[in-house]
C-alpha atoms as a PDB file:
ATOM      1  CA  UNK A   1     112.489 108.925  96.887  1.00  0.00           C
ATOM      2  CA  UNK A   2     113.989 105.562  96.836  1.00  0.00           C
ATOM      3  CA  UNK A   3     116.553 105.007  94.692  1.00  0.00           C
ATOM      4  CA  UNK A   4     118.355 101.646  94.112  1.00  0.00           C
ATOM      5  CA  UNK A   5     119.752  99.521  97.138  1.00  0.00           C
ATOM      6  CA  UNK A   6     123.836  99.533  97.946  1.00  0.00           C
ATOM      7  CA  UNK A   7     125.392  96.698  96.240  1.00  0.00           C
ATOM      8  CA  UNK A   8     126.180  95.523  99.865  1.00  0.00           C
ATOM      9  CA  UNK A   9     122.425  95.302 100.950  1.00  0.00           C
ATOM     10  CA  UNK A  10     121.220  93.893  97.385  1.00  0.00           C
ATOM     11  CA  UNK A  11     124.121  91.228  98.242  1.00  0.00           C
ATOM     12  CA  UNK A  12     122.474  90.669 101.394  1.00  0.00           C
ATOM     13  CA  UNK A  13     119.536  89.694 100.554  1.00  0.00           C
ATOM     14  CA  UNK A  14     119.683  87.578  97.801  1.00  0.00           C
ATOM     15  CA  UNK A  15     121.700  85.527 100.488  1.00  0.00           C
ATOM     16  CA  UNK A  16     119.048  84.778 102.062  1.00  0.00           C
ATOM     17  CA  UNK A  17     116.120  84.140  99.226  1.00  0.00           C
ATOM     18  CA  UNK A  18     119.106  81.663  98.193  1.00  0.00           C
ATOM     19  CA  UNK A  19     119.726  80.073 101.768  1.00  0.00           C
ATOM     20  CA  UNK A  20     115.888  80.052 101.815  1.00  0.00           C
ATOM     21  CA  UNK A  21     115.539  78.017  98.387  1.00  0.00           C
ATOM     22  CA  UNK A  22     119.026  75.797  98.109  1.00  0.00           C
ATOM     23  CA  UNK A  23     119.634  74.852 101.742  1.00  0.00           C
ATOM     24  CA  UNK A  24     122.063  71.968 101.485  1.00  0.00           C
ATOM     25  CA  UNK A  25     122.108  71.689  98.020  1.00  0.00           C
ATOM     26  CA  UNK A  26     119.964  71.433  94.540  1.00  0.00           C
ATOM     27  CA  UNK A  27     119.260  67.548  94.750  1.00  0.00           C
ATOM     28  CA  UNK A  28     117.295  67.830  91.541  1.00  0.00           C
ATOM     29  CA  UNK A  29     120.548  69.582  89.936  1.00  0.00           C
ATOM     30  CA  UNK A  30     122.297  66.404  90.206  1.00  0.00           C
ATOM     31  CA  UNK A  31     120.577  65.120  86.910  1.00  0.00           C
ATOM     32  CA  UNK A  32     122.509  67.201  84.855  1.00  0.00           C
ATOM     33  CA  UNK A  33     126.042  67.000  83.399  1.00  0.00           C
ATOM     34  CA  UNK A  34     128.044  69.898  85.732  1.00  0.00           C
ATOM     35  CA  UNK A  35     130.167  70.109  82.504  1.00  0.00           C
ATOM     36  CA  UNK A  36     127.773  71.527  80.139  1.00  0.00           C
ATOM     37  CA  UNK A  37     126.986  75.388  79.192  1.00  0.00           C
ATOM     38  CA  UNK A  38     123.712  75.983  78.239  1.00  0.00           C
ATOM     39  CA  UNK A  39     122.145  79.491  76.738  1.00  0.00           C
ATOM     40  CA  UNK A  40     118.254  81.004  78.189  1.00  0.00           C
ATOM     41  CA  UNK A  41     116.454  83.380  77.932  1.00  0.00           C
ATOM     42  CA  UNK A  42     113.792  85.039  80.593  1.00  0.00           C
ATOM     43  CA  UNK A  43     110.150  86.001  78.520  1.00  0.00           C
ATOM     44  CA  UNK A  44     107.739  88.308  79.942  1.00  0.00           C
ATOM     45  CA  UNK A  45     104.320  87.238  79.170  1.00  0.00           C
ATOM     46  CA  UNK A  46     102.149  90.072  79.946  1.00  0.00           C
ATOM     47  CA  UNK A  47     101.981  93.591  79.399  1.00  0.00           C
ATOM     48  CA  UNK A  48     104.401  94.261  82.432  1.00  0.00           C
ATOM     49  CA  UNK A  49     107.002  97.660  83.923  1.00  0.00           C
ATOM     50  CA  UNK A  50     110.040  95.751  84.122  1.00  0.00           C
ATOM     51  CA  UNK A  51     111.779  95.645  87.631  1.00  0.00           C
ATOM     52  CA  UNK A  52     114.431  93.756  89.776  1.00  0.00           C
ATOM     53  CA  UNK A  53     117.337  93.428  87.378  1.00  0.00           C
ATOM     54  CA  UNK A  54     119.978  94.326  89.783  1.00  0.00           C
ATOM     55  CA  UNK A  55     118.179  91.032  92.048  1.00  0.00           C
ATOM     56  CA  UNK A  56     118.516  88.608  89.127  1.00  0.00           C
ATOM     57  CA  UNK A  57     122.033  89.609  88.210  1.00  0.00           C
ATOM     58  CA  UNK A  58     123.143  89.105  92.029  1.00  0.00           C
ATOM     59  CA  UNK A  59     121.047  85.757  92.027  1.00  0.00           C
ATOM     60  CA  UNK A  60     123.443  84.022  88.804  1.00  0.00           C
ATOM     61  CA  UNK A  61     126.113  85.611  89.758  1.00  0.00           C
ATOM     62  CA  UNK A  62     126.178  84.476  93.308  1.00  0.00           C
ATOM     63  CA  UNK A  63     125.622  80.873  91.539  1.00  0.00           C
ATOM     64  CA  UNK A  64     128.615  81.223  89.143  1.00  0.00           C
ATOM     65  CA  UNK A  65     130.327  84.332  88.341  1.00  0.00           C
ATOM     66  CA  UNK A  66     130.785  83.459  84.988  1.00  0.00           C
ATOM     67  CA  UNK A  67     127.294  83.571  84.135  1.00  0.00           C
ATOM     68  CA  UNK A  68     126.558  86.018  81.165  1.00  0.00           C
ATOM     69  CA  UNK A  69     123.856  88.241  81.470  1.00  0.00           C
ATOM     70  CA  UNK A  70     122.372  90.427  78.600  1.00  0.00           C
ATOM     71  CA  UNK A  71     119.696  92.451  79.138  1.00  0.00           C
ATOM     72  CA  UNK A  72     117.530  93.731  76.518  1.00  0.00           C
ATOM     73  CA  UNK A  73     115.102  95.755  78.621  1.00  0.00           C
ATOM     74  CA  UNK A  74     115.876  98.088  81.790  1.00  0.00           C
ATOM     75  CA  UNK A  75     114.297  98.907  85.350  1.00  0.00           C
ATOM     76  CA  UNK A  76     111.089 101.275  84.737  1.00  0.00           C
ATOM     77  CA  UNK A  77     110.627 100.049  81.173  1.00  0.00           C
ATOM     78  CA  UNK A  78     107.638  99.127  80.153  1.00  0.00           C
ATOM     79  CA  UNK A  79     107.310  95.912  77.617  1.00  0.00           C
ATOM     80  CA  UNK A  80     104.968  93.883  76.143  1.00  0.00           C
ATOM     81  CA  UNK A  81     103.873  89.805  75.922  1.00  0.00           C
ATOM     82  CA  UNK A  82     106.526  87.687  74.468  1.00  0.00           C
ATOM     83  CA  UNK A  83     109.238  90.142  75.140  1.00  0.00           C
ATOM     84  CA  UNK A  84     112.648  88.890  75.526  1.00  0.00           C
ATOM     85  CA  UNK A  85     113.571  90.503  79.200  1.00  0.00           C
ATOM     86  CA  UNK A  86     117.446  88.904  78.936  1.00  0.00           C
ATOM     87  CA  UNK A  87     119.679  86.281  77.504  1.00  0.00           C
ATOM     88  CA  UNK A  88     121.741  84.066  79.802  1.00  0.00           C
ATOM     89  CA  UNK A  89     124.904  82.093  78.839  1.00  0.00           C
ATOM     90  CA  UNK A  90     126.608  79.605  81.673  1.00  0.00           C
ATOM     91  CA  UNK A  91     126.587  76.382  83.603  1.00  0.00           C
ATOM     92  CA  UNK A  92     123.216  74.617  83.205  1.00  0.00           C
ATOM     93  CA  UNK A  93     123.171  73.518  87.077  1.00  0.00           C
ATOM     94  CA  UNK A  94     123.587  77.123  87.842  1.00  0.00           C
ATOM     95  CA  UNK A  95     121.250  78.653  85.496  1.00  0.00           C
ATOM     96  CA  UNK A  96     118.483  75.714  87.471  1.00  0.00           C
ATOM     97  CA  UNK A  97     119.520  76.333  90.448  1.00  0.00           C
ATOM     98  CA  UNK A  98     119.083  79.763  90.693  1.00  0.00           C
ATOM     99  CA  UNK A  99     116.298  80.158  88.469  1.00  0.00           C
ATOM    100  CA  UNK A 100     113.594  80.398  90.793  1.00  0.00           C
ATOM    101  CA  UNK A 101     114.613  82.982  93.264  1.00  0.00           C
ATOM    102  CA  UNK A 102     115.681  85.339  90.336  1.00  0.00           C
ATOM    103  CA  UNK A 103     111.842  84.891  89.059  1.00  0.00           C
ATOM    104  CA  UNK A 104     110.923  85.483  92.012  1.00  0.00           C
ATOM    105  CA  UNK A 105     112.233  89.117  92.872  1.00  0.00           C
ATOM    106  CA  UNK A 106     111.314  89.583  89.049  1.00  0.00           C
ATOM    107  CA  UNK A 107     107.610  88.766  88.868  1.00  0.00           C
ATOM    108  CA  UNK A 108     107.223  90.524  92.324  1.00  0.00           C
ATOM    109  CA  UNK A 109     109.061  93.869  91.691  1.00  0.00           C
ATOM    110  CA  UNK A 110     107.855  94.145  88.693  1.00  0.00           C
ATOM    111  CA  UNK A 111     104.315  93.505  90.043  1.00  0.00           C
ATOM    112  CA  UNK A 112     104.735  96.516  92.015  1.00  0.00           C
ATOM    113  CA  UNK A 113     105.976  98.413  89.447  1.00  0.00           C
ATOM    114  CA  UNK A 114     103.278  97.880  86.887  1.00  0.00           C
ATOM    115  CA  UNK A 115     100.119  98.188  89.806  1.00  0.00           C
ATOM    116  CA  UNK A 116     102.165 101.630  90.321  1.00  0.00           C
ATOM    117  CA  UNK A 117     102.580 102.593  86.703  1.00  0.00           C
ATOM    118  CA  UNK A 118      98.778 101.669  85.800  1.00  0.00           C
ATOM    119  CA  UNK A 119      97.876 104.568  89.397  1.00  0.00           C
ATOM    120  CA  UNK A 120      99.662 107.019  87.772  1.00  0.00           C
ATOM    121  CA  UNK A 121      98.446 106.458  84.434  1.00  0.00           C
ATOM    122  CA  UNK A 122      94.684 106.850  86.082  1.00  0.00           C
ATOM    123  CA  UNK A 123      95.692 110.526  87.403  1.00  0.00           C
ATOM    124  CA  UNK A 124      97.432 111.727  84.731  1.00  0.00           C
ATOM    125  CA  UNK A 125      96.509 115.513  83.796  1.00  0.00           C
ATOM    126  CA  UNK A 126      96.315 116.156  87.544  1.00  0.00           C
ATOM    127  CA  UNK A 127      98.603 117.662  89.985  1.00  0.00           C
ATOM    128  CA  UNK A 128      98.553 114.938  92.644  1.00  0.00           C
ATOM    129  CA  UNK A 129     101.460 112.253  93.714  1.00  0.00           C
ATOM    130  CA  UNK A 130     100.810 108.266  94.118  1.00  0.00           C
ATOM    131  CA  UNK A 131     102.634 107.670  97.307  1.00  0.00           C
ATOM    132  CA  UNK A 132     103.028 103.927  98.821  1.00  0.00           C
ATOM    133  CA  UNK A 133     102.697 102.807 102.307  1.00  0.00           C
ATOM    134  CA  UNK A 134     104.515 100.370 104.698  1.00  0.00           C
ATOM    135  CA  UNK A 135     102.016  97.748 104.036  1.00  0.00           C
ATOM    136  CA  UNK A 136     104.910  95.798 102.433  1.00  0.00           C
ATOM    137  CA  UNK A 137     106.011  92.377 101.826  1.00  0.00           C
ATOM    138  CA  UNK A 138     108.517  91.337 104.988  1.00  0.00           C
ATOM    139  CA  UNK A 139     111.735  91.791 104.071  1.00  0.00           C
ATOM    140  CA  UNK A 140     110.997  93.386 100.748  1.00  0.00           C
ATOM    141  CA  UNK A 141     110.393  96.747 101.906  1.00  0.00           C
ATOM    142  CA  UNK A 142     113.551  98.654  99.994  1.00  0.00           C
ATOM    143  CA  UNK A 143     112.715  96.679  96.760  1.00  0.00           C
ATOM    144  CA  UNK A 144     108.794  97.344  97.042  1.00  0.00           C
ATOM    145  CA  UNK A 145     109.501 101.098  97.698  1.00  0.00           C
ATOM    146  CA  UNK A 146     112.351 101.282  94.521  1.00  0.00           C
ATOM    147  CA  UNK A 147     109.664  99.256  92.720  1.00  0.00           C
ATOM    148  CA  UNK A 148     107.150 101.945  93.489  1.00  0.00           C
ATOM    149  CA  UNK A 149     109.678 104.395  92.025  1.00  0.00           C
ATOM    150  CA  UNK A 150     110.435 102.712  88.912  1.00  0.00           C
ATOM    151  CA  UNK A 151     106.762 102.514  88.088  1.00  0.00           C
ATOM    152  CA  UNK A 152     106.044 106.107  88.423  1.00  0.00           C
ATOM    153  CA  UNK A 153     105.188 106.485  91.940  1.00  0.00           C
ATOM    154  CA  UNK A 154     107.407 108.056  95.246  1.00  0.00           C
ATOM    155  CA  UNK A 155     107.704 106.529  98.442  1.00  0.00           C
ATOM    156  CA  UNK A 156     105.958 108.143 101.536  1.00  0.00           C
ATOM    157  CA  UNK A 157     108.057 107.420 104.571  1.00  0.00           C
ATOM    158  CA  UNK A 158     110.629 104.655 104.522  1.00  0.00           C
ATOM    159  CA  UNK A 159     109.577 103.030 108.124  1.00  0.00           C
ATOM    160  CA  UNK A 160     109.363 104.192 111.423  1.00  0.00           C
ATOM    161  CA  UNK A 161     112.645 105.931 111.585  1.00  0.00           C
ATOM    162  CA  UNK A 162     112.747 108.192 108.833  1.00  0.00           C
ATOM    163  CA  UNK A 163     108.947 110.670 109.473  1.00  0.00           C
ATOM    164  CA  UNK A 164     106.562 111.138 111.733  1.00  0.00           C
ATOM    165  CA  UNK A 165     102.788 110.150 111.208  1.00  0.00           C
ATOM    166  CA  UNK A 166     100.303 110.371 113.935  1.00  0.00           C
ATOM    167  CA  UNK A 167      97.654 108.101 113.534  1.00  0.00           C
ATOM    168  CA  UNK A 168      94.442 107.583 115.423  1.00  0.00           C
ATOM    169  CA  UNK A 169      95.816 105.960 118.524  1.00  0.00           C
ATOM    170  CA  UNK A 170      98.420 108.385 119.179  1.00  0.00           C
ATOM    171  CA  UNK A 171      95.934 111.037 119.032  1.00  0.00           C
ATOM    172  CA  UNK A 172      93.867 109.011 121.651  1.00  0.00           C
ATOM    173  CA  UNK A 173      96.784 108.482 123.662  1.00  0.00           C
ATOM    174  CA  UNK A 174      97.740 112.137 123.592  1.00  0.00           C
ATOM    175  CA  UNK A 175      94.844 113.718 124.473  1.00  0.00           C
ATOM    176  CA  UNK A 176      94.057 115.638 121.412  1.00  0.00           C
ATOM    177  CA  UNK A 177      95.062 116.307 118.059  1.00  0.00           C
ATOM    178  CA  UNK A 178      96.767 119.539 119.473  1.00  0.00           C
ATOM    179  CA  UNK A 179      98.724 117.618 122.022  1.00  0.00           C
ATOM    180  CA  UNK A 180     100.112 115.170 119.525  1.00  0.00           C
ATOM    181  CA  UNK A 181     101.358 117.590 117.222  1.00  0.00           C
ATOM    182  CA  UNK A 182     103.165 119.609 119.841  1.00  0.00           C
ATOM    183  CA  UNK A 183     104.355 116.562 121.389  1.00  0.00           C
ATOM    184  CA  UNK A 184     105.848 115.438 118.381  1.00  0.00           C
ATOM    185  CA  UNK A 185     107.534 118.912 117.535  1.00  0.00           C
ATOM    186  CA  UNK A 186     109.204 118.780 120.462  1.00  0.00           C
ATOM    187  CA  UNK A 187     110.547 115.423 120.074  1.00  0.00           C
ATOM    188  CA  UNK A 188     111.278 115.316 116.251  1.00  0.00           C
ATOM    189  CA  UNK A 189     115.060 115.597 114.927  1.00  0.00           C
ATOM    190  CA  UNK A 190     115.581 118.425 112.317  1.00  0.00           C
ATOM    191  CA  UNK A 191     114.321 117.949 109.117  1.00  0.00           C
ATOM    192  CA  UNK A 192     111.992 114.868 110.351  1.00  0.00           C
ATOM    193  CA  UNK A 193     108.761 115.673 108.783  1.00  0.00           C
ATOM    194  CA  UNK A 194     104.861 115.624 110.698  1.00  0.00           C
ATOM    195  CA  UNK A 195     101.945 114.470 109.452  1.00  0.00           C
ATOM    196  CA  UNK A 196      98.860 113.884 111.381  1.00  0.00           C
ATOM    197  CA  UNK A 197      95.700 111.780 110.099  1.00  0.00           C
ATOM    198  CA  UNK A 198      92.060 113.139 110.437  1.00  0.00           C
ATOM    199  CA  UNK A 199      88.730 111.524 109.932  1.00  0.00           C
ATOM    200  CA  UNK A 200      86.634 114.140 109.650  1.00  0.00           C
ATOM    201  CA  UNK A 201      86.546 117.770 108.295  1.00  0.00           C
ATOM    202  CA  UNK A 202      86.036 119.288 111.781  1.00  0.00           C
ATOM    203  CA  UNK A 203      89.575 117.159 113.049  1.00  0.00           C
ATOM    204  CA  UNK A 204      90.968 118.783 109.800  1.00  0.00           C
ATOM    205  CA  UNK A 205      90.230 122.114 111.187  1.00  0.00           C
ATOM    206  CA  UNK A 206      91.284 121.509 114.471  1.00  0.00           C
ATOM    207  CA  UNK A 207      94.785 120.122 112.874  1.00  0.00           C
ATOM    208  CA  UNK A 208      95.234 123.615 110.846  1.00  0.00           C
ATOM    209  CA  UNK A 209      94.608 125.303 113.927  1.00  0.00           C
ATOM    210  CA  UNK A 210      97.109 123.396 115.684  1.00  0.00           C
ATOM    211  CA  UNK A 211      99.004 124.189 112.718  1.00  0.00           C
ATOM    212  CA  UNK A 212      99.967 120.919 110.924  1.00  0.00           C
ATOM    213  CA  UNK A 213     101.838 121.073 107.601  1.00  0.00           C
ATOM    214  CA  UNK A 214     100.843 117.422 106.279  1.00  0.00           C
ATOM    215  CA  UNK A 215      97.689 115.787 106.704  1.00  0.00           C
ATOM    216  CA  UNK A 216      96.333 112.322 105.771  1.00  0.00           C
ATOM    217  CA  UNK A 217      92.330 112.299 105.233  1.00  0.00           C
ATOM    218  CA  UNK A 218      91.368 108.660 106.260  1.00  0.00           C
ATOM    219  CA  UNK A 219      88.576 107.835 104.317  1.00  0.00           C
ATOM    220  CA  UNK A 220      86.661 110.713 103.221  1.00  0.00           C
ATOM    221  CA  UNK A 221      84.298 110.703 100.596  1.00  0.00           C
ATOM    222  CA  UNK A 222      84.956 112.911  97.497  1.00  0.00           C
ATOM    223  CA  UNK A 223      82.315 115.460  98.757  1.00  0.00           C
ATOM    224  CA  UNK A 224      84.713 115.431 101.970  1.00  0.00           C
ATOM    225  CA  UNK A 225      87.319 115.489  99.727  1.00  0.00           C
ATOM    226  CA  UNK A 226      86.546 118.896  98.389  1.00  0.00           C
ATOM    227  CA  UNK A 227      85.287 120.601 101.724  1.00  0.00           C
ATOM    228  CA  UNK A 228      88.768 119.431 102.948  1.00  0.00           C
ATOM    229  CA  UNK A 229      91.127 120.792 100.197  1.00  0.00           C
ATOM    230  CA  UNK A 230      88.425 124.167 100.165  1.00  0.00           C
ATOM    231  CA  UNK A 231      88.886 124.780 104.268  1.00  0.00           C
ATOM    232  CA  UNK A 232      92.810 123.922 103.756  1.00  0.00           C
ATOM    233  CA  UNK A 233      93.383 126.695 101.246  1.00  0.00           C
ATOM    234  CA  UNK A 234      96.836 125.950 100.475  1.00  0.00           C
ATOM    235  CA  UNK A 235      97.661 125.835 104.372  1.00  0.00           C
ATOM    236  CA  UNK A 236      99.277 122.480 104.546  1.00  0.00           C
ATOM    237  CA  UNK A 237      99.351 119.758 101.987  1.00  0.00           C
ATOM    238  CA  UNK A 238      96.585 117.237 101.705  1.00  0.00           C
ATOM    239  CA  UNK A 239      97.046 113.474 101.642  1.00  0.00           C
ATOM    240  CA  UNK A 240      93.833 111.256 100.463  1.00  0.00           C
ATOM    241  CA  UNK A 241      94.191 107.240 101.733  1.00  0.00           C
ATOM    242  CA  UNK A 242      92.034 104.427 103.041  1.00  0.00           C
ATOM    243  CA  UNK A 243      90.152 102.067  99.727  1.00  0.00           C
ATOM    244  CA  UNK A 244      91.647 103.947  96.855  1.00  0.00           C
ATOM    245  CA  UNK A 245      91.418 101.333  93.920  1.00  0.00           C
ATOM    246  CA  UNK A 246      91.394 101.939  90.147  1.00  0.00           C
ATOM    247  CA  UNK A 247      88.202 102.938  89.713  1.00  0.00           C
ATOM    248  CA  UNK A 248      87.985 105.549  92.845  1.00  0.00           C
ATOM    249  CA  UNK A 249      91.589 107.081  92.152  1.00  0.00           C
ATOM    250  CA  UNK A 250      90.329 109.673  89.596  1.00  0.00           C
ATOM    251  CA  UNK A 251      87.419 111.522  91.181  1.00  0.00           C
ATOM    252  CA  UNK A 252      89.568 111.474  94.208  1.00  0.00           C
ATOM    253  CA  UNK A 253      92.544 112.861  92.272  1.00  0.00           C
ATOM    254  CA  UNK A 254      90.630 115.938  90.825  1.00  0.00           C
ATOM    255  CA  UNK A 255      89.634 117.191  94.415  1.00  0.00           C
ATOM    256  CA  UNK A 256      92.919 118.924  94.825  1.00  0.00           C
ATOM    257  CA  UNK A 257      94.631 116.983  97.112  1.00  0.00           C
ATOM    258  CA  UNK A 258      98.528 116.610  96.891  1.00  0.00           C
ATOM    259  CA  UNK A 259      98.731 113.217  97.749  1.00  0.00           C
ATOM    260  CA  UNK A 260      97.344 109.150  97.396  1.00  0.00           C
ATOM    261  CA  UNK A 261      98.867 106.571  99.038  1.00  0.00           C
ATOM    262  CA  UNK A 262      97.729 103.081  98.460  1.00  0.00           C
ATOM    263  CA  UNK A 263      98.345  99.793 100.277  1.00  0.00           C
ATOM    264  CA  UNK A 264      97.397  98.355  97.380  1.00  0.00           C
ATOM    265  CA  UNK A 265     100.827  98.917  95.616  1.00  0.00           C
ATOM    266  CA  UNK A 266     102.835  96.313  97.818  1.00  0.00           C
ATOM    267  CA  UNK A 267     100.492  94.581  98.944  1.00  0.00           C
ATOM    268  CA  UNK A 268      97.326  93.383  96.746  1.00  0.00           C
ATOM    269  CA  UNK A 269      99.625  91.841  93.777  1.00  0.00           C
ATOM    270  CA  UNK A 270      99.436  89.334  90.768  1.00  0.00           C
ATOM    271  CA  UNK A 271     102.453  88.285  89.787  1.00  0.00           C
ATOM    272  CA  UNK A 272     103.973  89.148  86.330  1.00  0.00           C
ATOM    273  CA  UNK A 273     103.845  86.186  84.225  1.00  0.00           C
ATOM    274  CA  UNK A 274     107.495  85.236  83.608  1.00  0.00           C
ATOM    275  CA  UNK A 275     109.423  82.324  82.056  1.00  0.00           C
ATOM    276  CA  UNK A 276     113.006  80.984  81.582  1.00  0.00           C
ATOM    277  CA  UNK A 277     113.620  78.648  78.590  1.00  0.00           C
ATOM    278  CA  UNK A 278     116.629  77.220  77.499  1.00  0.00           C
ATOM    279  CA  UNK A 279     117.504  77.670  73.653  1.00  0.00           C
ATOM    280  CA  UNK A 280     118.874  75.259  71.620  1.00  0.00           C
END
């Protein structure tokens, strides 16, 4: 489960969204008196699952380190339109300048948290897990996947590195589904975990056989759906992907299978509708 970035990474990149939006310098910035200290605030304008906070604090601080932050909401929280998110005290130029970066981890993480949040909410009663995917924003994986988290969800693997999913192609590749799995027994560290995706309940059979653990069902139908978790019988545990949306996720849920995982969390997103405004 993915739990908030190091400090040291969170650092890291908001150097770069800021290198990416200030280059040489906020020309438009240069209207303003450098003198004067100004007081915001940052309004959510939809029903939204707050998320980035740690992002936006980084963002003014980086500006000016004197910036005062008050938050009147946390990560995972879930608020409503008009809500006052924070209050901001410091240098106008910097509170500008770095405006638009600090929306922007907002209204994205807290996109993915609230897509999450509304998944869960449409299984709820049921046994099974909302798992992401790596279909992620580049360079936003960690914040998608703690996103993901705050909303409710868990994180299937973190990339490449960290489990082991045979997919279609490796199958191919290997020979069988048998071959894979042994192949990738042999070759995975301790504690690495192996899943292996099916299409069809006959692969699923020949999986169990070869004695898999984790499987992803690609695509079945619910009436696949239910001869899968029925031949399974506890065996391994059962993950359901491939077109899940809002309306699918339920009937899919109450098949029995442990797991959903849905591209749709990091990738298909609206942004939450956020604003700062300067108070008088």
């Amino acid at each position: 489960m993915s739990t908030l970035p190091h400090i040291s990474l969170i650092r890291e990149q908001v150097s770069l969204a800021l290198a990416e939006d200030l280059g040489s310098g906020d020309l438009t910035a240069e209207l303003l008196d450098e003198h004067v200290i100004a007081r915001a605030h940052i309004v959510c304008r939809d029903n939204a699952v707050v998320c980035g906070i740690a992002w936006v604090d980084e963002v003014f601080h980086r500006m000016d380190e004197r910036i005062e932050i008050e938050w009147q909401v946390e990560d995972g929280e879930l608020v409503a339109p008009g809500t006052v998110l924070c209050e901001l005290h410091g240098n106008n130029r910097s509170l500008l300048s770095g405006e638009r970066t600090a929306l922007n981890y907002l209204q994205t993480l807290s996109a993915t948290a609230t897509l999450t949040r509304r998944y869960v909410e449409a299984v709820k009663g049921t046994s099974v897990t909302i798992l992401d995917t790596r279909k992620t924003i580049p360079g936003l994986r960690m914040q998608q996947k703690y996103a993901v988290v705050c909303g409710g969800g868990q994180n299937h693997r973190m990339g490449l590195y960290d489990a082991i999913l045979l997919k279609e192609n490796h199958v191919q590749i290997a020979g069988s589904i048998g071959a894979a799995l042994t192949r990738a027994d042999q070759i995975a560290p301790d504690g690495v975990e192996i899943e292996i995706e099916v299409e069809s309940v006959a692969q699923l059979e020949e999986a169990l056989e070869a004695g898999a653990k984790r499987v992803l069902l690609d695509n079945f139908e619910v009436k696949r759906l239910y001869e899968a978790v029925k031949l399974n019988a506890g065996r391994a545990r059962l993950e359901a992907s491939g077109g899940v949306t809002l309306k699918t996720i339920r009937p899919i849920a109450e098949t029995g299978v442990d797991y959903i995982s849905i591209g749709a969390l990091t990738k298909d997103l609206r942004a939450v509708d956020l604003s700062m405004l300067f108070i008088d």
